[in-house]
Protein backbone atom coordinates (compact mmCIF):
# COMPACT_ATOMS: atom_id res chain seq x y z
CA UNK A 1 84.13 146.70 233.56
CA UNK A 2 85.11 147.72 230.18
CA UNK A 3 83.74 145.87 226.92
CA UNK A 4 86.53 143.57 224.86
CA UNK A 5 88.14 146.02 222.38
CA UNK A 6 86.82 144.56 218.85
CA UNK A 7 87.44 145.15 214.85
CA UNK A 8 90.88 144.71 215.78
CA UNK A 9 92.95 146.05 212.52
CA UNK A 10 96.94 147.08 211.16
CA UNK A 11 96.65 150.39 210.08
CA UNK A 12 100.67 151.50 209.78
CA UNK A 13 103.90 148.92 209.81
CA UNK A 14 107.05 150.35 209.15
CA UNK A 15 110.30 147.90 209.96
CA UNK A 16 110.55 148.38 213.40
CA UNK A 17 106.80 149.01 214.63
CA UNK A 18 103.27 148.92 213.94
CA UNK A 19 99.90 149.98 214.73
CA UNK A 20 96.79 149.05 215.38
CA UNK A 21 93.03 150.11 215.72
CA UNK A 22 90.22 148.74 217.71
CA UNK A 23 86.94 149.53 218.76
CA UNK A 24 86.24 150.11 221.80
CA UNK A 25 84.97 152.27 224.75
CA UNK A 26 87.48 152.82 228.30
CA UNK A 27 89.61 155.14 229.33
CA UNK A 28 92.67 153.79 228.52
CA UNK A 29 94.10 151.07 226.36
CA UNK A 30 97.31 149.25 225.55
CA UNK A 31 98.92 146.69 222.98
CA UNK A 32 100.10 143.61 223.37
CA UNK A 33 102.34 141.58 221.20
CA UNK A 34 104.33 138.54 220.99
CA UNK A 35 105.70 136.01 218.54
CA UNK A 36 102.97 133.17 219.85
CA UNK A 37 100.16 132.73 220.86
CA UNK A 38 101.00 131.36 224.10
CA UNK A 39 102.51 134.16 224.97
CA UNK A 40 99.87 136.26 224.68
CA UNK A 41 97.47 133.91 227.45
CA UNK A 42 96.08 136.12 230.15
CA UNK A 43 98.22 134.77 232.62
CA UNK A 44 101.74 135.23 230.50
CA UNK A 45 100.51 138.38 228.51
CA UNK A 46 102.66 141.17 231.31
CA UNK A 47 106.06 139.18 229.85
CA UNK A 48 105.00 140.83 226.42
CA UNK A 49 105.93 143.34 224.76
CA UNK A 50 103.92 146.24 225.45
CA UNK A 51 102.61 149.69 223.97
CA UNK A 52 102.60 152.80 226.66
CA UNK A 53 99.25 153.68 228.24
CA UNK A 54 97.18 155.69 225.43
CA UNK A 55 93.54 157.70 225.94
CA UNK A 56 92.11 156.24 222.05
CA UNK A 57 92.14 152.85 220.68
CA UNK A 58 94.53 153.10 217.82
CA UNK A 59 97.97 152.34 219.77
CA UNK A 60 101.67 151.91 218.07
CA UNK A 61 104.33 149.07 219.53
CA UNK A 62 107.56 150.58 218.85
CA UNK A 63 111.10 149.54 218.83
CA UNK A 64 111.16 146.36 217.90
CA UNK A 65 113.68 144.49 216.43
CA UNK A 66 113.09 143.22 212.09
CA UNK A 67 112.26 139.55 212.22
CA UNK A 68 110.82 137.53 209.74
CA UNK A 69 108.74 135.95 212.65
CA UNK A 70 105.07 137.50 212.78
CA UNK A 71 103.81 139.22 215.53
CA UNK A 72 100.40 138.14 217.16
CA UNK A 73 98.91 140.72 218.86
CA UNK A 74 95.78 141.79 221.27
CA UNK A 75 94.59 145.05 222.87
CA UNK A 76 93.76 145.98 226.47
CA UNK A 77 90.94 147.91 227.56
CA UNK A 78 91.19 149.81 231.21
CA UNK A 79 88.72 150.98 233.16
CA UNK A 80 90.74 152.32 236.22
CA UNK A 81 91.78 148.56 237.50
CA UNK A 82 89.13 146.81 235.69
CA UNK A 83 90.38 145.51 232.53
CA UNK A 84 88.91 143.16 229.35
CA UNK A 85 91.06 141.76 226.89
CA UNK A 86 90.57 141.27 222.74
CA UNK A 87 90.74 138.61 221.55
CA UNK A 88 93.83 137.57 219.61
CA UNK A 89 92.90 138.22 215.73
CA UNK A 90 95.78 137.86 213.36
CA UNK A 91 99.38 138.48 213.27
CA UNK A 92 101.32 140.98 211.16
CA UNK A 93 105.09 141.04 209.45
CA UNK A 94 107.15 144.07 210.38
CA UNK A 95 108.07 145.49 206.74
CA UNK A 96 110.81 144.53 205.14
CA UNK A 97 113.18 146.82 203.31
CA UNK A 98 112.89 147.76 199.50
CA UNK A 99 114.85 145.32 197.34
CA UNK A 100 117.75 146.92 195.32
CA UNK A 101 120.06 145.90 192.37
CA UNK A 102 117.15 144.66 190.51
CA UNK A 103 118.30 143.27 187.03
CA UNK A 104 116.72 142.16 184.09
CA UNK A 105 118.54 140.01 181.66
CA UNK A 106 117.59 138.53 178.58
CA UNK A 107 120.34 136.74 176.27
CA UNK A 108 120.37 133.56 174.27
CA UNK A 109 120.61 131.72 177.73
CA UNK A 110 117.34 133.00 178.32
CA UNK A 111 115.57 135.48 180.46
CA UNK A 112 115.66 135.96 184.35
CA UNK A 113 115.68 138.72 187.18
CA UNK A 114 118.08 139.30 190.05
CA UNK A 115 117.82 140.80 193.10
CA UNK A 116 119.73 141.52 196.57
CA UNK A 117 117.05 142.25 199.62
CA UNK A 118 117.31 141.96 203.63
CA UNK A 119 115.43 139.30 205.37
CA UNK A 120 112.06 138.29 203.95
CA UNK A 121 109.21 135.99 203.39
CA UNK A 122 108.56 136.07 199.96
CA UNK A 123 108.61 138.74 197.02
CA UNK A 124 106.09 139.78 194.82
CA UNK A 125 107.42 140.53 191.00
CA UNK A 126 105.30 142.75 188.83
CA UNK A 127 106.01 142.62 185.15
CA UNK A 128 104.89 145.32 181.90
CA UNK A 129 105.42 146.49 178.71
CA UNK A 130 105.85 149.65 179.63
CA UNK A 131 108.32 151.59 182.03
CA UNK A 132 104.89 153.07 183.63
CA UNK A 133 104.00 149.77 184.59
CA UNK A 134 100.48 150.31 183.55
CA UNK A 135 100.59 148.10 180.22
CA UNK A 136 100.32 144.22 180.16
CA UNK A 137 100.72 144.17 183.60
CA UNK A 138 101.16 140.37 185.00
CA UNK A 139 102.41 139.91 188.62
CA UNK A 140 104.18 136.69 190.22
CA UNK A 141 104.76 135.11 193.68
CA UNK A 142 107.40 134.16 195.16
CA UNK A 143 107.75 132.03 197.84
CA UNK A 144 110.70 132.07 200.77
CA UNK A 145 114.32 133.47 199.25
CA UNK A 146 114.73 133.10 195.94
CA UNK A 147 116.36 136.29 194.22
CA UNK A 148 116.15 134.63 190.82
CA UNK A 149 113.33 134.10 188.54
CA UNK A 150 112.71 133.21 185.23
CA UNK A 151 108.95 134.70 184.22
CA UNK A 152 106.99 131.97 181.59
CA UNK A 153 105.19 133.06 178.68
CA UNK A 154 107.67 135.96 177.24
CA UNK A 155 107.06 136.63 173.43
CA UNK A 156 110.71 137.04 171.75
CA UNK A 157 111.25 140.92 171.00
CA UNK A 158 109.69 142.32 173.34
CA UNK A 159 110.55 144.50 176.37
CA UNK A 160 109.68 143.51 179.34
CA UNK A 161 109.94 146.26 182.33
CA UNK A 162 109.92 144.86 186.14
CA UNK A 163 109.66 145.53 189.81
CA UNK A 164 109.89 144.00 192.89
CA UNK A 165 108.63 143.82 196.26
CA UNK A 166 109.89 142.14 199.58
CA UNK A 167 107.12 140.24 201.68
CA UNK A 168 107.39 139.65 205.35
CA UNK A 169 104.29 137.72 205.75
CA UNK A 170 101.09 139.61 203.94
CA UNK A 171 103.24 143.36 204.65
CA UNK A 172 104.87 144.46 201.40
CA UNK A 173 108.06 146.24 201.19
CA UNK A 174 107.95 149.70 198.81
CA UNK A 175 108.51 148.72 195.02
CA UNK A 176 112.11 148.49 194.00
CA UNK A 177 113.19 150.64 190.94
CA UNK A 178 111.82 149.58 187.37
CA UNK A 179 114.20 147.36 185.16
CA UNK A 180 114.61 145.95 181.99
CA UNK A 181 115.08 143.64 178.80
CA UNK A 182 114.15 142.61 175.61
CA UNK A 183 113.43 138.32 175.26
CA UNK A 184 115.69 136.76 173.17
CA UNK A 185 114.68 133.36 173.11
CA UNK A 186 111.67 131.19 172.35
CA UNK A 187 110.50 128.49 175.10
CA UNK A 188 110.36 124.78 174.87
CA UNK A 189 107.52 123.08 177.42
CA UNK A 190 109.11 120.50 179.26
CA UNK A 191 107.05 118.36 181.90
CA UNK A 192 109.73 116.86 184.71
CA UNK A 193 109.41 114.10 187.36
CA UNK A 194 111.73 113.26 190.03
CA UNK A 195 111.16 109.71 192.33
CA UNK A 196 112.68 107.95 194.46
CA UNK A 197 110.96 104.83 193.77
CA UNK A 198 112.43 103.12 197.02
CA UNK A 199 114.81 100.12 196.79
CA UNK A 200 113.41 96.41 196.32
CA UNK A 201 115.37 95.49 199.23
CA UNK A 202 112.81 97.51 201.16
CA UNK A 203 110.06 95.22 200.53
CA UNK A 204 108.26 93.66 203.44
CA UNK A 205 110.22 95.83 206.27
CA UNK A 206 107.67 97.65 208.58
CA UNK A 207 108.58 101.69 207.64
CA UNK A 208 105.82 104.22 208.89
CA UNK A 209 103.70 101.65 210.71
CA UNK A 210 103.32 99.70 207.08
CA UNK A 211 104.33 96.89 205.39
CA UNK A 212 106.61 97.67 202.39
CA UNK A 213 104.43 95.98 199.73
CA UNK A 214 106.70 93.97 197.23
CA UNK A 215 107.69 95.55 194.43
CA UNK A 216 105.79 93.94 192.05
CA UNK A 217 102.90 95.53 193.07
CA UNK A 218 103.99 98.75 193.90
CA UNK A 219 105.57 98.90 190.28
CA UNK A 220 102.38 98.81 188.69
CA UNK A 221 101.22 102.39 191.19
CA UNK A 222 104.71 103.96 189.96
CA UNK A 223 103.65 102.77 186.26
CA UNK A 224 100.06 104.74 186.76
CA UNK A 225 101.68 107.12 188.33
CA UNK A 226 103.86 108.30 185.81
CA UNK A 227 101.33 107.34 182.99
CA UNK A 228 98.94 110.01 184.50
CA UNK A 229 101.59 112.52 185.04
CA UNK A 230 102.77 111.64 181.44
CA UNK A 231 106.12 113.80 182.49
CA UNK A 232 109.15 114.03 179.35
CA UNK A 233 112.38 113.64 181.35
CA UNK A 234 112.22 111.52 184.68
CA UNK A 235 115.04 111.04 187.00
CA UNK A 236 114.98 107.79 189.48
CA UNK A 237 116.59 107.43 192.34
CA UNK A 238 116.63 104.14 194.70
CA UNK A 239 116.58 101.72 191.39
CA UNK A 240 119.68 99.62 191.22
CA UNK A 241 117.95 96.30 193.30
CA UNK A 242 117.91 93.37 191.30
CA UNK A 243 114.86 92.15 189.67
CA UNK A 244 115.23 88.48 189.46
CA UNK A 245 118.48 86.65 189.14
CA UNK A 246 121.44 88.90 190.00
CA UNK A 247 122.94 90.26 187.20
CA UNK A 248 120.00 90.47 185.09
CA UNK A 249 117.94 93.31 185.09
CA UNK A 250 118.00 96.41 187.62
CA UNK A 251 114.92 97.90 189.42
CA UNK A 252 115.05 100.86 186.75
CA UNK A 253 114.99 98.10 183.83
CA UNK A 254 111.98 96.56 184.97
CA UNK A 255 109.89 99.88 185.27
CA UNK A 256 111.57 100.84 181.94
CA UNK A 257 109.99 97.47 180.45
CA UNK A 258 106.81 98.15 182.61
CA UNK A 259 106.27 101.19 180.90
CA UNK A 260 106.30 99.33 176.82
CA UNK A 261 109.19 101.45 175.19
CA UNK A 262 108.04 104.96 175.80
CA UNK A 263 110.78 105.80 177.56
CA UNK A 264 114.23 105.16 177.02
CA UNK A 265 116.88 104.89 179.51
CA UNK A 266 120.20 106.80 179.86
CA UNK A 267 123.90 105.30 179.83
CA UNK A 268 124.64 106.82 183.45
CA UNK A 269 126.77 104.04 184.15
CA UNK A 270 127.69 100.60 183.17
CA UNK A 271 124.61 98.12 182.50
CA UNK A 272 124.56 94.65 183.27
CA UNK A 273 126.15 91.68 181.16
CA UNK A 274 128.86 94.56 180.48
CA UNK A 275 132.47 93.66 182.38
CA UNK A 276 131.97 95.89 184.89
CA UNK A 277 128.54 96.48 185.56
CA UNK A 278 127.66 99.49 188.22
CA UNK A 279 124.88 99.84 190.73
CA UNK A 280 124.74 103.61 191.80
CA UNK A 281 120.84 103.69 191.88
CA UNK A 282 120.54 107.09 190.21
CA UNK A 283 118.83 107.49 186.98
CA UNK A 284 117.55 109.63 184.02
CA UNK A 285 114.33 108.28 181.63
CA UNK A 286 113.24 110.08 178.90
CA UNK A 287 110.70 110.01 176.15
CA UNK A 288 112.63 108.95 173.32
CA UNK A 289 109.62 110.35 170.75
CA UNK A 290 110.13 113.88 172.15
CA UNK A 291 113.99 113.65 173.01
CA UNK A 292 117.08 112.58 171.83
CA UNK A 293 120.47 112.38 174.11
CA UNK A 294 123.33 114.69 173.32
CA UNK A 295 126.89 113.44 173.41
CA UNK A 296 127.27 110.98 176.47
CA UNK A 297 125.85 110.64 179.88
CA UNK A 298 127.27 109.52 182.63
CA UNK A 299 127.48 109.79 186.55
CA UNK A 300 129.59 112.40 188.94
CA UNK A 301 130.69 111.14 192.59
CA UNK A 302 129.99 113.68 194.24
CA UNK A 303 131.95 112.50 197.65
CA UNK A 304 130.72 110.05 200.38
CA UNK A 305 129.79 107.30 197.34
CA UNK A 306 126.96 109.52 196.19
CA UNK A 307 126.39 109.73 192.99
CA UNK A 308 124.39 112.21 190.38
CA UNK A 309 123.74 110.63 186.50
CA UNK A 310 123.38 113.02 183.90
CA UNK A 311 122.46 113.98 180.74
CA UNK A 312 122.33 116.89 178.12
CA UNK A 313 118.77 116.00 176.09
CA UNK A 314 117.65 118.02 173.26
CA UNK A 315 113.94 117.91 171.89
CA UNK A 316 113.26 116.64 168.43
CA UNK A 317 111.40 119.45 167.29
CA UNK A 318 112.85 122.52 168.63
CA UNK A 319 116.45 121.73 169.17
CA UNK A 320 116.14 123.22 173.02
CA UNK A 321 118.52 121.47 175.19
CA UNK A 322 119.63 121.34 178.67
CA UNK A 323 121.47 119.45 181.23
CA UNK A 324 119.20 117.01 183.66
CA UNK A 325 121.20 115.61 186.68
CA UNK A 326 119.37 113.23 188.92
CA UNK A 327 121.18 113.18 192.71
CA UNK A 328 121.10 111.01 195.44
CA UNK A 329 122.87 112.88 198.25
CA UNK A 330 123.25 111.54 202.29
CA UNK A 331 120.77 110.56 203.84
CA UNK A 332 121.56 110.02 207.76
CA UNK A 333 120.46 113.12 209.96
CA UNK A 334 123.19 112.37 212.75
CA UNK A 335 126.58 112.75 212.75
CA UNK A 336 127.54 116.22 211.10
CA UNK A 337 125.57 114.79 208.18
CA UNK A 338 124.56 118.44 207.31
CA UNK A 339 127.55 119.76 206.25
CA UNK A 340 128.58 116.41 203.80
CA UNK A 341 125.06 117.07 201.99
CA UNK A 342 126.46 120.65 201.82
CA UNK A 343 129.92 119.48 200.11
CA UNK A 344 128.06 116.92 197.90
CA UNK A 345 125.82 119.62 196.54
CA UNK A 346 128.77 121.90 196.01
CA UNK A 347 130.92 119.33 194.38
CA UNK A 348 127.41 118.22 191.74
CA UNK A 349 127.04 122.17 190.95
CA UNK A 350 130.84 122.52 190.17
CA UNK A 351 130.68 119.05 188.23
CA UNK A 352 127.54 120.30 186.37
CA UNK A 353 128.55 123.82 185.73
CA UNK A 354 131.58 123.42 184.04
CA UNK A 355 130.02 120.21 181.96
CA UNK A 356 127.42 122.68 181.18
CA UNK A 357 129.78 125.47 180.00
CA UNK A 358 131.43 122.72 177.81
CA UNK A 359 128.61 121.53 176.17
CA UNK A 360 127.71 125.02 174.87
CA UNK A 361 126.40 126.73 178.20
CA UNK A 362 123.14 124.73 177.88
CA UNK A 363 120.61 125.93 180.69
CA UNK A 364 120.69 122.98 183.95
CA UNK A 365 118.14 121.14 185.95
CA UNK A 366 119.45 119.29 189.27
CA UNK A 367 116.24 116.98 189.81
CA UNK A 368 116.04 114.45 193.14
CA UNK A 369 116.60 113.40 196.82
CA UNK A 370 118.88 116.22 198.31
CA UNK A 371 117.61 114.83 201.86
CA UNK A 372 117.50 117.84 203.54
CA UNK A 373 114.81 120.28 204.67
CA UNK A 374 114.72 123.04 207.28
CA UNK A 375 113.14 121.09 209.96
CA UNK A 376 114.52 120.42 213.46
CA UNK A 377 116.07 117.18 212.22
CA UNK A 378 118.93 119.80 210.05
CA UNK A 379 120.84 121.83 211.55
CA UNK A 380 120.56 123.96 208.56
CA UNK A 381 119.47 123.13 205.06
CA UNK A 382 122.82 122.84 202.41
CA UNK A 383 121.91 122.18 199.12
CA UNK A 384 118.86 124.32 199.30
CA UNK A 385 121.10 127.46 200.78
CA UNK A 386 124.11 126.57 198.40
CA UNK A 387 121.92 126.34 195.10
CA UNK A 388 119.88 129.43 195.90
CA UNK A 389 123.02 131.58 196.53
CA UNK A 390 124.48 130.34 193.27
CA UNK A 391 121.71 131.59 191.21
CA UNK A 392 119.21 128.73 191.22
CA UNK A 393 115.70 128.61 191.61
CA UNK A 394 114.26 125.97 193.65
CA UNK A 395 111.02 125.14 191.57
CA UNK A 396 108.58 125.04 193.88
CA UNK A 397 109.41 128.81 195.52
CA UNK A 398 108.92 129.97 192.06
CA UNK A 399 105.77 127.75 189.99
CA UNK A 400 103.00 129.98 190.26
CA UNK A 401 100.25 127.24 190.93
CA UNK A 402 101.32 123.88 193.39
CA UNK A 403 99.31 120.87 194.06
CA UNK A 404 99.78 118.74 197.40
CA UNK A 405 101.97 121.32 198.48
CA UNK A 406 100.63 121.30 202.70
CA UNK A 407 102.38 117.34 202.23
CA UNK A 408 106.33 116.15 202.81
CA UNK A 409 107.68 115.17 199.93
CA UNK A 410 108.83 112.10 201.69
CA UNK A 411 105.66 110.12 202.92
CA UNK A 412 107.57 107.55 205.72
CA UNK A 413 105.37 104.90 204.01
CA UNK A 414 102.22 106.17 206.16
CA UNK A 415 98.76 105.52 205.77
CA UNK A 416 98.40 109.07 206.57
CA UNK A 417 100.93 110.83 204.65
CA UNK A 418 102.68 113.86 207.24
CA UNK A 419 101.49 117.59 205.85
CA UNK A 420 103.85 119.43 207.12
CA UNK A 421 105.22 120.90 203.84
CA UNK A 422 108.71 119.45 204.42
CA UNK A 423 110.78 118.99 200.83
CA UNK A 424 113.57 116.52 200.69
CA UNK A 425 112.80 116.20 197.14
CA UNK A 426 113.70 119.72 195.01
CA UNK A 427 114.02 120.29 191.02
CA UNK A 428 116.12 123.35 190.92
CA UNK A 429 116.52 125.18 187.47
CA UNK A 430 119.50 127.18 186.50
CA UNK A 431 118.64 131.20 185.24
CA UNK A 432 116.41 131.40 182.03
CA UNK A 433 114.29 127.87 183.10
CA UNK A 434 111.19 128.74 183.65
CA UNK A 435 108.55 127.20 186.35
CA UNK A 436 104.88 127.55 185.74
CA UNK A 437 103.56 124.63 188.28
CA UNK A 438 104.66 122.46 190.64
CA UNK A 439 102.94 119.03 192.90
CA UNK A 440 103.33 116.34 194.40
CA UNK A 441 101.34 113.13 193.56
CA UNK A 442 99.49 111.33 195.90
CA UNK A 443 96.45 109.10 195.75
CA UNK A 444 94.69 109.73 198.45
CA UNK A 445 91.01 109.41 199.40
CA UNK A 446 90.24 111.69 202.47
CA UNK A 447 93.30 112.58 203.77
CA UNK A 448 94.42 108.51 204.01
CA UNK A 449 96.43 106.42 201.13
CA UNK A 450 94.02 104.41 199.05
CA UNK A 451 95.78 100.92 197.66
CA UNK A 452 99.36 100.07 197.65
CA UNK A 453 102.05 102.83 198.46
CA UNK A 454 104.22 103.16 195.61
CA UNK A 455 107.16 104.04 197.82
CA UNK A 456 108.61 106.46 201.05
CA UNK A 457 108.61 109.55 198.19
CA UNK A 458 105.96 111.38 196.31
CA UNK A 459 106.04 111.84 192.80
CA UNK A 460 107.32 115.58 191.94
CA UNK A 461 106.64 116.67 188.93
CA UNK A 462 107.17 120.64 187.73
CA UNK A 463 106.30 122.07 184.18
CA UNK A 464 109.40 124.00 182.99
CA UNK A 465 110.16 126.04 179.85
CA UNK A 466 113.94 125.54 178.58
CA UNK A 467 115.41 128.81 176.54
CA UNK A 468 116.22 127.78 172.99
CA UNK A 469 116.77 129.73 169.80
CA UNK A 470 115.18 129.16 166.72
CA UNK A 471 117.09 127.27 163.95
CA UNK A 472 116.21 127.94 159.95
């Protein structure tokens, strides 16, 4: 009986194959592969896909087809008909092709690279000040499929000379040509929050095995929340209930007054004791000591009575402006839901775009609950897909440090808040915005909620950098 092949190791992937290395002592040995695990049980493992028959242990699996699936695999010692299995150590991604039309662009909108690539992962950006790409050399991750990013930290005048790299799992693709572009702008911090704070008329219903505590109480965890965060620009959604006597004040006016004046509160629609009055529960907040609205806000229906307020805000001391829009889009899952989130995200980004353009071309940030992720539940994942092929970034795929980021965005009002990195919340910036970090906040004391739950959403909060030119 042979001994279990060991040290199992990838020495060579190319996009249809790869090979691997073992040691171990038969006369023959084979490889094994499959896209799980459970494939790969003793008693499944002959529906794999197999290597031929070879006389050393470093074997190659050819011919199969590029997926963005990785492969696990395991190697077969044989002994005649006596045969010992490795165990199953690792998986691998087939590699991905080389991206192309890399572009560097740096104009008074800002700064930002595109890129066209097949199928991947991820992409790994490396950045210089030389076309050598051996000076200042910083290098960036990026998660899933963005082709647009916006690198933080540029100094205005300077070159900048970049390359990029497809990732199908931890297998790199070869490095893209070298591009480039000189920064034109300077950068204005910006710290943003997006929460759905959940509607009063949720309290005391039994969501996620819980009892919705009143809001009263969970007001003052959204209050410490955001004090802690201590974010510039936040945009609500779920706050139209009444507070008290109908009429009076909305959700979003009580945590406005909860919070003593330091932030101020956008005309996105028509406020109470005005003929009138509107309920859309979609907000913007903003520090009013840091910011200062431009022109008017307002609100876009964006089909289906959903809504998005918005907001062009310029900082006090630098002048930098942009547009914030705070969406609410669908929420059912049934029902060709999918495809209305798609058309409300189209019609927002048209809305925005050309409001945008109008207002000077200011840089845009599309902040809130888009109510779709790429779970089971979706039959595919609209606004994400629509924004990223327009040119967006979706913050999180591009912030090179994220907290919380195994848990949902949505909690379901559990104890035990699901960690299956699920996003119904996104802050996606428009080209030039930059994203250093991105979390989610939750207080939570092994794993479980501690005190009330503030609502069925986390807290997101991403620090930006909004392109801006410098005034005399």
């Amino acid at each position: 009986m042979p001994s279990a092949p060991t040290g199992l190791r990838v020495v060579k992937v190319s996009p249809s194959s790869f090979t691997v290395s073992a040691n171990a002592s038969a006369r023959h040995y084979r490889l094994f592969a499959a896209k799980t695990r459970h494939e790969l049980a003793t008693v499944r493992i002959k529906n794999a896909a197999k290597s031929k028959l070879r006389t050393t242990p470093k074997l190659t699996l050819k011919h199969l087809n590029y997926t963005t699936d990785q492969y696990f695999y395991r190697v077969e010692a044989l002994n005649g008909k006596k045969h010992r299995f490795s165990a199953i150590t690792g998986t691998v991604g087939l590699k991905p092709a080389t991206p192309t039309n890399l572009h560097a662009t740096g104009n008074l909108q800002g700064f930002s690279l595109t890129w066209d690539s097949g199928r991947a992962t991820g992409f790994t950006v490396t950045q210089a000040t030389n076309a050598a790409m051996t000076q200042g050399v910083k290098t960036y991750s990026i998660a899933h499929e963005d082709h647009q990013f916006s690198p933080p930290d540029l100094v205005p005048g300077t070159t900048y000379y970049f390359q990029v790299q497809a990732l199908n799992g931890t297998t790199p693709s070869d490095k893209s040509t070298v591009a480039s572009a000189t920064c034109q702008t300077l950068m204005q911090p910006l710290r943003q929050m997006t929460f759905n704070i959940l509607k009063a008329e949720g309290d005391g219903r039994i969501e996620g095995g819980n009892t919705v505590a009143p809001w009263s109480q969970r007001k003052a965890v959204i209050v410490e929340e955001i004090q802690r965060a201590d974010p510039d620009v936040i945009n609500i959604q779920e706050g139209m209930s009444w507070v008290g006597a109908p009429g009076t004040n909305r959700q979003v006016d009580d945590l406005v007054n909860a919070l003593h004046g330091e932030y101020s509160l956008v005309r996105s629609e028509i406020p109470p004791a005005e003929p009138g009055t509107q309920r859309l529960g979609v907000y913007i907040l903003y520090k009013a000591s840091e910011y200062t609205t431009v022109g008017n806000g307002g609100h876009w229906n964006v089909g289906d009575d959903h809504y998005a307020a918005y907001q062009v805000l310029q900082n006090n001391e630098s002048g930098a402006e942009y547009l914030d829009v705070s969406p609410h889009l669908e929420v059912a899952l049934k029902g060709g839901t999918d495809q209305m989130r798609l058309d409300e995200d189209k019609s927002m980004y048209s809305q925005a775009m050309a409001f945008a353009q109008r207002m000077g071309n200011v840089p845009v940030v599309f902040g809130g609950d888009f109510n779709s992720d790429p779970s089971h539940g979706h039959e595919f994942n609209g606004p994400s897909d629509y924004n990223l092929s327009q040119g967006m970034a979706d913050s999180f795929d591009v912030a090179q440090t994220r907290t919380n980021e195994q848990y949902n965005s949505a909690n379901g009002y559990q104890t035990t808040p699901p960690a299956l990195g699920l996003r119904i919340d996104y802050i996606f910036t428009s080209p030039g915005i930059a994203t250093k970090s991105w979390g989610l906040m939750l207080n939570l004391s092994h794993g479980k909620w501690t005190g009330v739950i503030p609502s069925d959403h986390n807290a997101m909060v991403t620090d930006l950098e909004i392109p801006y030119q410098a005034t005399s």
